[in-house]
N, C-alpha and C. Protein backbone atom coordinates (compact mmCIF):
# COMPACT_ATOMS: atom_id res chain seq x y z
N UNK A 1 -158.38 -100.21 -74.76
CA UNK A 1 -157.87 -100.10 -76.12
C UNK A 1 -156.48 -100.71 -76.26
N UNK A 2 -155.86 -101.06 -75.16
CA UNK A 2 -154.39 -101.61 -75.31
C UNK A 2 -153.49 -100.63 -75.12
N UNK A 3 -153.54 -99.38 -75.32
CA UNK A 3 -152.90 -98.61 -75.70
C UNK A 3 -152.10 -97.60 -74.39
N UNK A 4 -152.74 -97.99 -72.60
CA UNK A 4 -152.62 -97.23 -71.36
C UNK A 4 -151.09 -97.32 -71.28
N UNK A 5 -150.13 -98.77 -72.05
CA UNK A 5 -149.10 -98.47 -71.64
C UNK A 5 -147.81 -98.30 -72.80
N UNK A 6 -149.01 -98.13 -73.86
CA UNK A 6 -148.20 -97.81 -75.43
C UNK A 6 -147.50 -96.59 -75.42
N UNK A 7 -148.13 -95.21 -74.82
CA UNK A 7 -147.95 -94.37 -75.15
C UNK A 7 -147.44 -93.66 -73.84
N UNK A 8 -147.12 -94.37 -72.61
CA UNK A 8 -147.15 -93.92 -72.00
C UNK A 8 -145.52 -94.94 -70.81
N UNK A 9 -144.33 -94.64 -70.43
CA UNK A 9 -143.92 -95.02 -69.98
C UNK A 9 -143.17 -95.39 -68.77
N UNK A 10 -144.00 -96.36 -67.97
CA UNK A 10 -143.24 -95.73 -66.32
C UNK A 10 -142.05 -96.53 -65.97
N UNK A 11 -141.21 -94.91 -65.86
CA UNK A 11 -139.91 -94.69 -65.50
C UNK A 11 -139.41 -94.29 -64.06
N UNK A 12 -138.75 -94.82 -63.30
CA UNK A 12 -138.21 -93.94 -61.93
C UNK A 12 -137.97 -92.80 -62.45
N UNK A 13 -138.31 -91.75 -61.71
CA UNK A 13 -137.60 -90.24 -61.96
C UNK A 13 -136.70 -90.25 -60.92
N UNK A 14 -135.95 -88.99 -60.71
CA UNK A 14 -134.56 -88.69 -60.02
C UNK A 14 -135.18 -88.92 -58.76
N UNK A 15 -136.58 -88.97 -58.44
CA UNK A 15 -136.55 -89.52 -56.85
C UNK A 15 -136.67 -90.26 -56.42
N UNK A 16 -136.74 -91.61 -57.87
CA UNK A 16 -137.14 -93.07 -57.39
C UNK A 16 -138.89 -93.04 -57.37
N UNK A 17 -139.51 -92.63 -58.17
CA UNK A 17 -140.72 -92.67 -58.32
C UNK A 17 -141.29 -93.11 -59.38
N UNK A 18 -142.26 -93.81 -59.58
CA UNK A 18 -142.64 -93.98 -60.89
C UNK A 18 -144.25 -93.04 -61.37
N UNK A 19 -143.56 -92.58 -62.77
CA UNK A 19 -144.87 -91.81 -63.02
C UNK A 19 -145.12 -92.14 -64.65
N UNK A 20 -146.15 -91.77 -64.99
CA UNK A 20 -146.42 -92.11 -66.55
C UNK A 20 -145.55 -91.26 -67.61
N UNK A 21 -145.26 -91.51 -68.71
CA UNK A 21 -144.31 -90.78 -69.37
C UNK A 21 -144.82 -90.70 -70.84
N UNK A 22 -145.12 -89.37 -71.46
CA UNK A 22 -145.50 -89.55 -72.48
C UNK A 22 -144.66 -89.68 -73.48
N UNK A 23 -144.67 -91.07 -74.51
CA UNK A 23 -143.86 -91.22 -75.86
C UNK A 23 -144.50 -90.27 -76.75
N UNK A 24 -143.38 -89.15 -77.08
CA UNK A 24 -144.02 -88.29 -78.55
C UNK A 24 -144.26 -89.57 -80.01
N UNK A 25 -143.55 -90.45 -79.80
CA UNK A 25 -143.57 -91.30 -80.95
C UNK A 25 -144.76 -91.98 -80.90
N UNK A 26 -145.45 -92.40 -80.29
CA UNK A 26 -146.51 -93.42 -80.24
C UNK A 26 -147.88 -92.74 -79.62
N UNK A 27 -147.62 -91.40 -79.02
CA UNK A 27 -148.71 -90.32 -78.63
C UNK A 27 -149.76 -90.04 -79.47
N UNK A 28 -150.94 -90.21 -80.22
CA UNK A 28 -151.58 -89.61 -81.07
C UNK A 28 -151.25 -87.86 -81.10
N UNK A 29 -152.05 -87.68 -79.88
CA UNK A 29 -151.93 -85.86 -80.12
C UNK A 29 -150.58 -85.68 -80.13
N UNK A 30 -149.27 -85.89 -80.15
CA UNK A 30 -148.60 -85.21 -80.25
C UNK A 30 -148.08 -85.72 -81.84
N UNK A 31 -148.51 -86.37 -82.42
CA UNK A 31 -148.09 -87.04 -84.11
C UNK A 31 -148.44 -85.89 -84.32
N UNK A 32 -150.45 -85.89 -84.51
CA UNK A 32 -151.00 -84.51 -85.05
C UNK A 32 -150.76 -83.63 -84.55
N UNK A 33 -150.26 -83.01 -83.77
CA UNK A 33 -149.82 -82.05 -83.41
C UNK A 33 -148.46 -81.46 -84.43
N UNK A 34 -147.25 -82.28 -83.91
CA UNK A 34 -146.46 -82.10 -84.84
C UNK A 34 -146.93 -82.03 -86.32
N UNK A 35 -147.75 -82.44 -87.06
CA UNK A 35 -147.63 -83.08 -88.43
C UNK A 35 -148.59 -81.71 -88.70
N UNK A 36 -149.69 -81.25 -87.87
CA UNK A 36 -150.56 -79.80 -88.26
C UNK A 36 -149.70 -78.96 -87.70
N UNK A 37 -148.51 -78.46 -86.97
CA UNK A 37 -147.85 -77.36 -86.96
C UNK A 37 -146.94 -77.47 -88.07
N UNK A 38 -146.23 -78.66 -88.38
CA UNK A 38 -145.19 -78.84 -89.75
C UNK A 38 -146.12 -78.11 -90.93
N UNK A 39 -147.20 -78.97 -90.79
CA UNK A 39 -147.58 -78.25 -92.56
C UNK A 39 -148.18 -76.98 -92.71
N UNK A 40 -148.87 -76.51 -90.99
CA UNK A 40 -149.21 -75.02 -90.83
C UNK A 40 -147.94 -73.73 -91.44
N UNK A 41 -146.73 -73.95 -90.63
CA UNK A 41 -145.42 -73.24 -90.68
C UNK A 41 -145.59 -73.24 -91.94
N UNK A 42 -145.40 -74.16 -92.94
CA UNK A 42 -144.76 -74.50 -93.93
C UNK A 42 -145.77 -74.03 -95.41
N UNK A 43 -147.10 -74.33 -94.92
CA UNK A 43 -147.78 -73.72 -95.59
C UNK A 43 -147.86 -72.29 -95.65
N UNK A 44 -147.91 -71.64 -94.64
CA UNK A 44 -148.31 -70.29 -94.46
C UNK A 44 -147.23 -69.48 -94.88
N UNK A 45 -145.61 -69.90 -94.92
CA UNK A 45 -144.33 -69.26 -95.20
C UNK A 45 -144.81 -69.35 -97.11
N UNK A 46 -145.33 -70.49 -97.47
CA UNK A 46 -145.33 -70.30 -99.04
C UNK A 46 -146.19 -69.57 -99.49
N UNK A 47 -147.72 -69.63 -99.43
CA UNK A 47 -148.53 -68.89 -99.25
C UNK A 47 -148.77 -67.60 -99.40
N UNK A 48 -147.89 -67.20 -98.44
CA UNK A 48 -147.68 -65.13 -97.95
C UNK A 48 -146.28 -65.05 -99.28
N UNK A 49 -145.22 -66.24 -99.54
CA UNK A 49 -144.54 -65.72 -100.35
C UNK A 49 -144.84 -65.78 -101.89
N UNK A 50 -145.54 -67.21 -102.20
CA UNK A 50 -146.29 -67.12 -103.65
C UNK A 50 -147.42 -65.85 -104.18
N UNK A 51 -148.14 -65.87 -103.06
CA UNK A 51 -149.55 -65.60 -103.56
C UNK A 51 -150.26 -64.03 -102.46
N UNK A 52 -149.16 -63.87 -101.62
CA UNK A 52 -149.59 -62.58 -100.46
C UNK A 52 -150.47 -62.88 -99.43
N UNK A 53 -151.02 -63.89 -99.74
CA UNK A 53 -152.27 -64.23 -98.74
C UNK A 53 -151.38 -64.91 -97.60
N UNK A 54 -152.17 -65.27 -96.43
CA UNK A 54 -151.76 -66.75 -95.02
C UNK A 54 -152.17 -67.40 -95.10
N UNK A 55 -152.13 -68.09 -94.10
CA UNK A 55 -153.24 -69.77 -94.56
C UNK A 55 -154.39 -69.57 -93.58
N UNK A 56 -154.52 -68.57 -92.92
CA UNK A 56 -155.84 -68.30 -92.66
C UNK A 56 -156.96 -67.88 -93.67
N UNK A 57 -156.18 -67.22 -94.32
CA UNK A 57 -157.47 -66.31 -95.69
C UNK A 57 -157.26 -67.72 -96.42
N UNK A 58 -156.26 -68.11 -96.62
CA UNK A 58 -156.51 -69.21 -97.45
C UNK A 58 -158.04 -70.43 -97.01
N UNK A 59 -157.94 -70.55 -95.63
CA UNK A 59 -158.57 -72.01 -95.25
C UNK A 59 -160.14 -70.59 -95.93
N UNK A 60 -160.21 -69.68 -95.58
CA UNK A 60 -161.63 -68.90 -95.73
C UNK A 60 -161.72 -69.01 -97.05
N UNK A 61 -160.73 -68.58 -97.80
CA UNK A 61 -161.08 -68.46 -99.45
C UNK A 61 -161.67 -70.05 -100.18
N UNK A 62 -161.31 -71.00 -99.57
CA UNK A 62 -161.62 -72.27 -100.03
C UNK A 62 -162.71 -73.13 -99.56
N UNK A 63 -163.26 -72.00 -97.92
CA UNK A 63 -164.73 -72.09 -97.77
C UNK A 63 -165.49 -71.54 -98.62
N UNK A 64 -165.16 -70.69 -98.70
CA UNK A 64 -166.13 -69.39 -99.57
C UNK A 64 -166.59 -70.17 -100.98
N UNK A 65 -165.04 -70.81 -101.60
CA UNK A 65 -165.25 -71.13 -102.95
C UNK A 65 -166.52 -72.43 -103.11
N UNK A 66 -166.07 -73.29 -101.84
CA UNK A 66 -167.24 -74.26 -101.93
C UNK A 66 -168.47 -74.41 -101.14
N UNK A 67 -168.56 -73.05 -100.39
CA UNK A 67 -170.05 -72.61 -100.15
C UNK A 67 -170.04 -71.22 -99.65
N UNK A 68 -170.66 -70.46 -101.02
CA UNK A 68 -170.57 -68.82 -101.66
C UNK A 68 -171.87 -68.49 -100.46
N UNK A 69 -171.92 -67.37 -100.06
CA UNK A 69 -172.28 -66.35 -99.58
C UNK A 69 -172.87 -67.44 -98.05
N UNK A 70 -172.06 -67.62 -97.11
CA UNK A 70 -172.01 -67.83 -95.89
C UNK A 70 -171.79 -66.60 -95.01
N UNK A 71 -172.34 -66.75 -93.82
CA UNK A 71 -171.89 -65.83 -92.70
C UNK A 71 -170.23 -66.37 -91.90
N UNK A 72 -170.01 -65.33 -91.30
CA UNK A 72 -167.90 -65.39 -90.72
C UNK A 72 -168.36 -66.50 -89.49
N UNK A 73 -169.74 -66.55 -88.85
CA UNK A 73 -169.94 -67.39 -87.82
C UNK A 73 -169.76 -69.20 -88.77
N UNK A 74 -170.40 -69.07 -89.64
CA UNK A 74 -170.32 -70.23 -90.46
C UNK A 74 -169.04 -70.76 -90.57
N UNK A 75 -168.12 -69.99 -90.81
CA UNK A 75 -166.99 -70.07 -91.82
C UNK A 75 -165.62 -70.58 -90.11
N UNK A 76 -166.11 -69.92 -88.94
CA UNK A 76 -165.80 -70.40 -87.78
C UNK A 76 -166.11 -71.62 -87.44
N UNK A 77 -167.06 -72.03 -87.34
CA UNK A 77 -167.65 -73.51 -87.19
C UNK A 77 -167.43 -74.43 -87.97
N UNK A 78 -167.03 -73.93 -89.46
CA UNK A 78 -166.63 -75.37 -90.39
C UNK A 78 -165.43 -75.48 -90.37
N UNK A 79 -164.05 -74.44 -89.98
CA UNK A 79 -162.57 -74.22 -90.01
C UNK A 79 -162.19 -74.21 -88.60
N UNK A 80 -162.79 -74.14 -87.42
CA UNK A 80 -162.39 -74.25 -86.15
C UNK A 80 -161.31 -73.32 -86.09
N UNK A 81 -161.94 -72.41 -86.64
CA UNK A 81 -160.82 -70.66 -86.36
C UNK A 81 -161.58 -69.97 -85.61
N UNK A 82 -160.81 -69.05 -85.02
CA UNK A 82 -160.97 -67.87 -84.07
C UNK A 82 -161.63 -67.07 -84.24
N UNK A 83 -162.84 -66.64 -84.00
CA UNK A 83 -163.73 -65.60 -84.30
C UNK A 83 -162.83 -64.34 -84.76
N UNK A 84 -162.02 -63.95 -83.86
CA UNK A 84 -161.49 -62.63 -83.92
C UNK A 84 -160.19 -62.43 -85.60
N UNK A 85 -159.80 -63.78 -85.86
CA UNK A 85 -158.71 -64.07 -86.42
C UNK A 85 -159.58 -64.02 -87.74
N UNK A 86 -160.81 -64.44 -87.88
CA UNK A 86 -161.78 -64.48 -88.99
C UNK A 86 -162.14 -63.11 -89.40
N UNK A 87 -162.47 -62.09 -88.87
CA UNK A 87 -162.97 -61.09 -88.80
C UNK A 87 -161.68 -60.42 -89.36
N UNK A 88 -160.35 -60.52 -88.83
CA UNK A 88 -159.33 -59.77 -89.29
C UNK A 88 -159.38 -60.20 -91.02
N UNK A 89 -159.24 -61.68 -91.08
CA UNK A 89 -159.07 -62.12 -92.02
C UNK A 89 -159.87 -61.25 -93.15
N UNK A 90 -161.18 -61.64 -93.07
CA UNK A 90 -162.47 -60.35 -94.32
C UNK A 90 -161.73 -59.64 -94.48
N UNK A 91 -161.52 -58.53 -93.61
CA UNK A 91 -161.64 -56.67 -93.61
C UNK A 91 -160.41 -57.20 -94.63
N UNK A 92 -159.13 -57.73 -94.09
CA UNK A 92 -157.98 -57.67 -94.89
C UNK A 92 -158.22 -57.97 -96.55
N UNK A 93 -159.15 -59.30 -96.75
CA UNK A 93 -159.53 -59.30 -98.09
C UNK A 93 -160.45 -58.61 -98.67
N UNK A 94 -161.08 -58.23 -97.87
CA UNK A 94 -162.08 -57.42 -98.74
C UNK A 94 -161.55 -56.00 -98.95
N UNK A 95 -160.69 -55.71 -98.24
CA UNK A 95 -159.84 -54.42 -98.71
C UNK A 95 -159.01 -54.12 -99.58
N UNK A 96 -158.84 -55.55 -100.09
CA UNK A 96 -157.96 -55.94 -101.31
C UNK A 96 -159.03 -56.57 -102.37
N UNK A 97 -160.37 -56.35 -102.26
CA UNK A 97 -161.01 -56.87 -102.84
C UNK A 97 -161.54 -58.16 -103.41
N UNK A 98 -160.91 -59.21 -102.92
CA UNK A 98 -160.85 -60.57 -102.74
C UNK A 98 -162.06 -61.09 -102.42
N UNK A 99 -162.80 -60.32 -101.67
CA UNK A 99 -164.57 -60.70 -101.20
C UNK A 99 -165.55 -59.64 -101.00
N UNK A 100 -166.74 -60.45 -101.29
CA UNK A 100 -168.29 -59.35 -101.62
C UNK A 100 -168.41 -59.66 -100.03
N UNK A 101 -169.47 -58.59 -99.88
CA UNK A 101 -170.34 -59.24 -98.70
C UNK A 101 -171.34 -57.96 -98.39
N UNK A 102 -172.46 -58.90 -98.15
CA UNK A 102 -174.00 -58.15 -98.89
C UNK A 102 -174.62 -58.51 -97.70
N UNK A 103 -175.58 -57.96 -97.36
CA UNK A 103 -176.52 -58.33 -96.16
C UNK A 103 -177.22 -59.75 -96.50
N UNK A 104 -177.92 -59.89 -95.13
CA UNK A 104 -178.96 -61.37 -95.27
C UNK A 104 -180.11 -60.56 -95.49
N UNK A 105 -180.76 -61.13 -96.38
CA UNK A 105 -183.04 -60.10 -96.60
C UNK A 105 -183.41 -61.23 -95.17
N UNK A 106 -182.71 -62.55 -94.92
CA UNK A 106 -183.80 -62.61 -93.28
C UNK A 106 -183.42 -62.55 -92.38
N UNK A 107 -182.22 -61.83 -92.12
CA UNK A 107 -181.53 -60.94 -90.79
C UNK A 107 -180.43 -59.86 -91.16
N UNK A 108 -180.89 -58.85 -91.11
CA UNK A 108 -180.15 -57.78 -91.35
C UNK A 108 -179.34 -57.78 -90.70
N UNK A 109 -179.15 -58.11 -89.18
CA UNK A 109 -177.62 -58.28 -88.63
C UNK A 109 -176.25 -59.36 -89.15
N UNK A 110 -177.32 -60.40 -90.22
CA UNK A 110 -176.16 -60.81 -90.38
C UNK A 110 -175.23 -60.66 -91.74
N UNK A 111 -174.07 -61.05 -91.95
CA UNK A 111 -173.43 -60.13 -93.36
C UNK A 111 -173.22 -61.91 -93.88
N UNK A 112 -173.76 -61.65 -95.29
CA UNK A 112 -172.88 -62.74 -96.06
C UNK A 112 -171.64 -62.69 -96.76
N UNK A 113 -170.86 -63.62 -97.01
CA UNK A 113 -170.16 -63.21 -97.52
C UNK A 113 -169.78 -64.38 -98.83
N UNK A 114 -168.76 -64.18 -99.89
CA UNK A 114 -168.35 -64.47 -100.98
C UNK A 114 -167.18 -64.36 -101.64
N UNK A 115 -166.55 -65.17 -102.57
CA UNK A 115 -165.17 -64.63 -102.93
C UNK A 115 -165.78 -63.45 -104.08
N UNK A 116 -165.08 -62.43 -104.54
CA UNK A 116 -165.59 -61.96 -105.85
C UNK A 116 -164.53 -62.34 -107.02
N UNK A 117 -164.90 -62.10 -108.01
CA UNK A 117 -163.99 -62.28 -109.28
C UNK A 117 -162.74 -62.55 -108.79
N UNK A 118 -162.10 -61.20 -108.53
CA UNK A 118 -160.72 -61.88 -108.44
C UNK A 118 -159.82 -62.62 -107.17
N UNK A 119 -161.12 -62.64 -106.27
CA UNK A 119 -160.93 -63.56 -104.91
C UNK A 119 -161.00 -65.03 -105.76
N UNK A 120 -161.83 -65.34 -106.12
CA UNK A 120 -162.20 -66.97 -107.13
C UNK A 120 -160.69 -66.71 -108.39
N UNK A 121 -160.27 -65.83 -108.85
CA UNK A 121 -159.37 -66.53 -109.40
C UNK A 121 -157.73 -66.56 -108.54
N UNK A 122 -157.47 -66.03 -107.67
CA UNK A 122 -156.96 -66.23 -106.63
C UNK A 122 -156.90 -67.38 -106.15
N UNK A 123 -158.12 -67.68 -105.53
CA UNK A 123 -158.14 -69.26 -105.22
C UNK A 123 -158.12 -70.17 -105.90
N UNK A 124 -158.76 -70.36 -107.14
CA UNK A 124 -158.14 -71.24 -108.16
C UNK A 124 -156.58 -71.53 -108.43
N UNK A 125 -156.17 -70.05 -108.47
CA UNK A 125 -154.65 -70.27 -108.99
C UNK A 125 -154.22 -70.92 -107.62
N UNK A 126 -153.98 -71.00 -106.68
CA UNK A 126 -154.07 -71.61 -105.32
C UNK A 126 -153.97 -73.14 -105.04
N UNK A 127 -155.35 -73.27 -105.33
CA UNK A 127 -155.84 -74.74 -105.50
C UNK A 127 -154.91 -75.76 -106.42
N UNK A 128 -154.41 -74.92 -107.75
CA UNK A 128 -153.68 -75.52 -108.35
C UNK A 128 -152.21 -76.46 -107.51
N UNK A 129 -151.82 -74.92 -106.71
CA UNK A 129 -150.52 -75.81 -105.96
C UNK A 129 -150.91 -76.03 -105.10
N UNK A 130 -152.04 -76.13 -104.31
CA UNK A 130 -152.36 -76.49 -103.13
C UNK A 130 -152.26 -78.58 -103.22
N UNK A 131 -153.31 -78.74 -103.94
CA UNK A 131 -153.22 -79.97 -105.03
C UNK A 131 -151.88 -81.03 -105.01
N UNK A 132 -151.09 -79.97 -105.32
CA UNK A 132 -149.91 -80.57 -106.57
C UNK A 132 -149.25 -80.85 -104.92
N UNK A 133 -149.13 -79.95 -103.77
CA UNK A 133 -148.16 -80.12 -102.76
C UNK A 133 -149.17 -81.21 -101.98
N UNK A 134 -150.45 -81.18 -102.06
CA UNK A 134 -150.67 -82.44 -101.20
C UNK A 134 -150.27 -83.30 -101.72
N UNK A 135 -150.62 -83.65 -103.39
CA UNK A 135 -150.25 -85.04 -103.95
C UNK A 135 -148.64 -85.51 -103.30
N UNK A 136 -147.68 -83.93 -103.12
CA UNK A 136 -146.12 -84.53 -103.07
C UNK A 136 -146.09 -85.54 -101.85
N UNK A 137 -146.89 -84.54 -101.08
CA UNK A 137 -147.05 -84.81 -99.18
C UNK A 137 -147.31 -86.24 -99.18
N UNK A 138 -148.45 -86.37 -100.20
CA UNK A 138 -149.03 -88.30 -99.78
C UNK A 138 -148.98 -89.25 -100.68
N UNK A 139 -147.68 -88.86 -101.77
CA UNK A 139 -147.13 -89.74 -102.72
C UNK A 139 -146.10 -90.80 -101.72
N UNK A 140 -145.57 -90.10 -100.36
CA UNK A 140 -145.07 -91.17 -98.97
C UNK A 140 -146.57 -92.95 -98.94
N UNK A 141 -147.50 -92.66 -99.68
CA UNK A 141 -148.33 -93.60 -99.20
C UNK A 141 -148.95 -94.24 -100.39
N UNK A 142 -149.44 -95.22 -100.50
CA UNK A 142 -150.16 -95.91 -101.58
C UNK A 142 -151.35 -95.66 -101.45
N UNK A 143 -152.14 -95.88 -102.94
CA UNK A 143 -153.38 -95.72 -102.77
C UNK A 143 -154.05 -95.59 -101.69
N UNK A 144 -154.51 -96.98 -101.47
CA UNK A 144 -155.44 -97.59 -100.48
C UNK A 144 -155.29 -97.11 -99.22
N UNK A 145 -153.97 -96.75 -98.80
CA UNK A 145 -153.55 -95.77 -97.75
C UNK A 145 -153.71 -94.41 -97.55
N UNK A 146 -154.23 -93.66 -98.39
CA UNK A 146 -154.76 -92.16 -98.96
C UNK A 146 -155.85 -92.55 -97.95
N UNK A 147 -156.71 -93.67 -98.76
CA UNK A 147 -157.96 -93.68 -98.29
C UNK A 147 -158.18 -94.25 -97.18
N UNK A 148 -157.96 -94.78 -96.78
CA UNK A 148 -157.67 -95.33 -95.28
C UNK A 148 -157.24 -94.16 -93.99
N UNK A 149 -155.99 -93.68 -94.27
CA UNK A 149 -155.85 -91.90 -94.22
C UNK A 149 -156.64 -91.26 -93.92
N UNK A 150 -157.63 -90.78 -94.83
CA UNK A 150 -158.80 -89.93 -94.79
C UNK A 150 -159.88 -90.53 -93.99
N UNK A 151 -160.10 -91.88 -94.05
CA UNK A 151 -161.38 -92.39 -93.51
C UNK A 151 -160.86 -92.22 -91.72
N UNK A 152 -159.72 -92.62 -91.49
CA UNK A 152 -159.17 -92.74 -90.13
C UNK A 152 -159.42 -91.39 -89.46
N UNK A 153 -158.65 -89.76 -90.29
CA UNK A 153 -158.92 -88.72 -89.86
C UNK A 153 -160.40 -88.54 -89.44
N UNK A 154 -161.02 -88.88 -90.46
CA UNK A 154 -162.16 -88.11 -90.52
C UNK A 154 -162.92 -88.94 -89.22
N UNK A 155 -162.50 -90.10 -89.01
CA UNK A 155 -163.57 -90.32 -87.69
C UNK A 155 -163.20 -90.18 -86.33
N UNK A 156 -161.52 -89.65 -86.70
CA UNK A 156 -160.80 -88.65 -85.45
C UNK A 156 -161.67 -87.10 -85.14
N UNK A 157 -162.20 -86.62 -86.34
CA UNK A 157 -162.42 -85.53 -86.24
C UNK A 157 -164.08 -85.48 -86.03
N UNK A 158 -164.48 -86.44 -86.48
CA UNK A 158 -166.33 -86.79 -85.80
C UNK A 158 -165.93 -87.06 -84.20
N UNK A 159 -164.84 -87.68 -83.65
CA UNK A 159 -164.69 -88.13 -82.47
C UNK A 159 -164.08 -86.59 -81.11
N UNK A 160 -164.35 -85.86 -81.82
CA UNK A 160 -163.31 -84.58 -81.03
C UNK A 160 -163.82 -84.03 -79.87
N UNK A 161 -165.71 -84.62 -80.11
CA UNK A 161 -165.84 -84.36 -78.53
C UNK A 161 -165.48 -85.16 -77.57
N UNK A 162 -165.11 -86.59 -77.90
CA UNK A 162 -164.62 -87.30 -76.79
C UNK A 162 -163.68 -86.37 -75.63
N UNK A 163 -163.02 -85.50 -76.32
CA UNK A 163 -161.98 -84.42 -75.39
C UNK A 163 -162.61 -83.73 -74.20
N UNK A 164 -164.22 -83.73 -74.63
CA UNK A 164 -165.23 -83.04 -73.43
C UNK A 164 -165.26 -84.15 -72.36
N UNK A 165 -165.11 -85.63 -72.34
CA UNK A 165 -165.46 -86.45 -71.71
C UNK A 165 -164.79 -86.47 -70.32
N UNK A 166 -165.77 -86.07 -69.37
CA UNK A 166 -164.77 -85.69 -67.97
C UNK A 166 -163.84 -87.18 -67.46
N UNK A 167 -162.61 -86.77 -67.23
CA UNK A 167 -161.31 -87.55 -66.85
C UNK A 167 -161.13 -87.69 -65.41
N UNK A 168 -160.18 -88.47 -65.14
CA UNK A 168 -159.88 -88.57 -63.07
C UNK A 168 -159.06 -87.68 -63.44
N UNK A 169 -158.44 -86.88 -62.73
CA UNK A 169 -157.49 -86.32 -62.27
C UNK A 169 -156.65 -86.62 -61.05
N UNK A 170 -155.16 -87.15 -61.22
CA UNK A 170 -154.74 -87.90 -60.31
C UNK A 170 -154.12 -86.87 -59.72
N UNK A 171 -153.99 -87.18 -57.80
CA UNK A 171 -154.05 -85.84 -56.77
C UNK A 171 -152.43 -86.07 -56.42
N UNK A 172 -152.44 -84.46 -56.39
CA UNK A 172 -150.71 -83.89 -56.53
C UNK A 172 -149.79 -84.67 -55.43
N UNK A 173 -149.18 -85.24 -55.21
CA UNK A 173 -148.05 -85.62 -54.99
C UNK A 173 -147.38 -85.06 -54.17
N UNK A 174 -146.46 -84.37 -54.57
CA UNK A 174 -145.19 -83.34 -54.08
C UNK A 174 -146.24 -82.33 -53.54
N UNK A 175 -145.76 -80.96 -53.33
CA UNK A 175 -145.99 -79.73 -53.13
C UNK A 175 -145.15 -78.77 -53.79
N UNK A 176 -145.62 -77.68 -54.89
CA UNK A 176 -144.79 -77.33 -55.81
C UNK A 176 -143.56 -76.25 -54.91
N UNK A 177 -142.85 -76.24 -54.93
CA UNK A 177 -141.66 -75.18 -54.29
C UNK A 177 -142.23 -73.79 -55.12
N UNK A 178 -142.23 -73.25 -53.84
CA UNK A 178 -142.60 -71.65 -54.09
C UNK A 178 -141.55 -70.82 -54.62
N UNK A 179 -141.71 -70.06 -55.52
CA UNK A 179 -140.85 -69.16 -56.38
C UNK A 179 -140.75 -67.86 -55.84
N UNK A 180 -139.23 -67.56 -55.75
CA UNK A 180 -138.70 -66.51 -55.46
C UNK A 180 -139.60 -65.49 -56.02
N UNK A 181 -139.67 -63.84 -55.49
CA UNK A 181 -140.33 -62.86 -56.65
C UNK A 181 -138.67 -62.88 -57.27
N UNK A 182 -139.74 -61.93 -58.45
CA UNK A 182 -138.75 -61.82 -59.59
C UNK A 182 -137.95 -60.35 -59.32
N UNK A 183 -136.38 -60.47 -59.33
CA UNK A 183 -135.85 -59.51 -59.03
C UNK A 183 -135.80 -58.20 -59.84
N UNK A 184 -135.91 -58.33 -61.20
CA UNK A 184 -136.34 -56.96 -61.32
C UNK A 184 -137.95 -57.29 -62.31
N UNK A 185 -138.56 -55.89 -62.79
CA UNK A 185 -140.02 -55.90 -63.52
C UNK A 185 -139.66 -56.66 -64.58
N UNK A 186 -140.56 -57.46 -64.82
CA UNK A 186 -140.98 -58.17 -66.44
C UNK A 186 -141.53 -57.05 -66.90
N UNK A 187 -140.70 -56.76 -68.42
CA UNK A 187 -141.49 -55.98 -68.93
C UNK A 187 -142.28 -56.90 -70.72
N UNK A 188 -143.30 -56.10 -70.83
CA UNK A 188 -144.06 -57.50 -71.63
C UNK A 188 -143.20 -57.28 -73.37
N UNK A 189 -143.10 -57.93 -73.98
CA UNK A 189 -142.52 -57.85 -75.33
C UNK A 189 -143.43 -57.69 -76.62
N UNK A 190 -143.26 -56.72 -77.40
CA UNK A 190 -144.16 -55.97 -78.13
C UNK A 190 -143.74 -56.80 -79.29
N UNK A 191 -145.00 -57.67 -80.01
CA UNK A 191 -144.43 -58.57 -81.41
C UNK A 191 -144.23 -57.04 -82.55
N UNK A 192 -143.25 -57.59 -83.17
CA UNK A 192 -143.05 -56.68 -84.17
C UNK A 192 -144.04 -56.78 -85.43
């Protein structure tokens, strides 16, 4: 692809060695990386302060809106969220009433689910600035570049199993220096 020594730069390190070096600037995963934690943070701080919700219930509420009564396994597989993080997500809206959820008649184990009334106008009111802040986000680009944009992502994101594709792994080098124990207990830190 051209690209083995774009992103990658060999430098002597302090021992006179040369090893590959990753440029954050010219890195793919680390662009998207940066650019989906920027708008994650940034989304989720407005979000919880406009509207009470995160941008987890959010990415669910805007499944829900454009395909009503799915199962939480569904709603995992099209958002590449966390089973467990999904599950929190419901109980929290549906305790606030934000979503139905009714059995399946051709598997009783499984639960569907839905926005209700005032989950759908929730997300509408939502959508409104959701909208208005992408337009700000990709008014940086011209038309034809929107679309170009989107077409590029989207065949990044058809391409994501390439990541399964087994790699060499190049064999260790050095020998890592063994670490002192730790002089007194780690004790673990309780998130507030």
């Amino acid at each position: 692809m051209g690209r083995s020594n774009e992103g990658a730069d060999e430098t002597p390190d302090v021992n006179g060695s040369t090893s590959a070096m990753v440029d954050p600037k010219v890195y793919v995963p680390a662009l998207l990386t940066l650019l989906s934690n920027t708008l994650t943070n940034n989304a989720s701080i407005f979000y919880r302060q406009h509207f009470g919700v995160g941008l987890t219930d959010w990415r669910i509420m805007y499944r829900l809106a454009s395909d009503p009564w799915i199962t939480a396994h569904r709603i995992c597989e099209l958002s590449a969220l966390d089973k467990a993080v999904v599950s929190r997500s419901i109980a929290w809206m549906e305790s606030r009433g934000l979503v139905l959820i009714r059995g399946d008649a051709e598997d009783a184990r499984r639960r569907l689910l839905a926005l209700s009334p005032a989950g759908l106008d929730l997300h509408d009111r939502i959508t409104v600035v959701a909208l208005q802040r992408e337009r700000n986000f990709l008014a940086a680009l011209k038309e034809d570049e929107v679309a170009e944009t989107i077409r590029l992502l989207t065949k990044l994101v058809d391409n994501l199993g390439a990541f399964s594709t087994p790699v060499a792994i190049p064999p260790q080098r050095v020998a890592p220096i063994e670490s002192a124990p730790p002089t007194s207990p780690r004790r673990a830190i309780k998130p507030r």
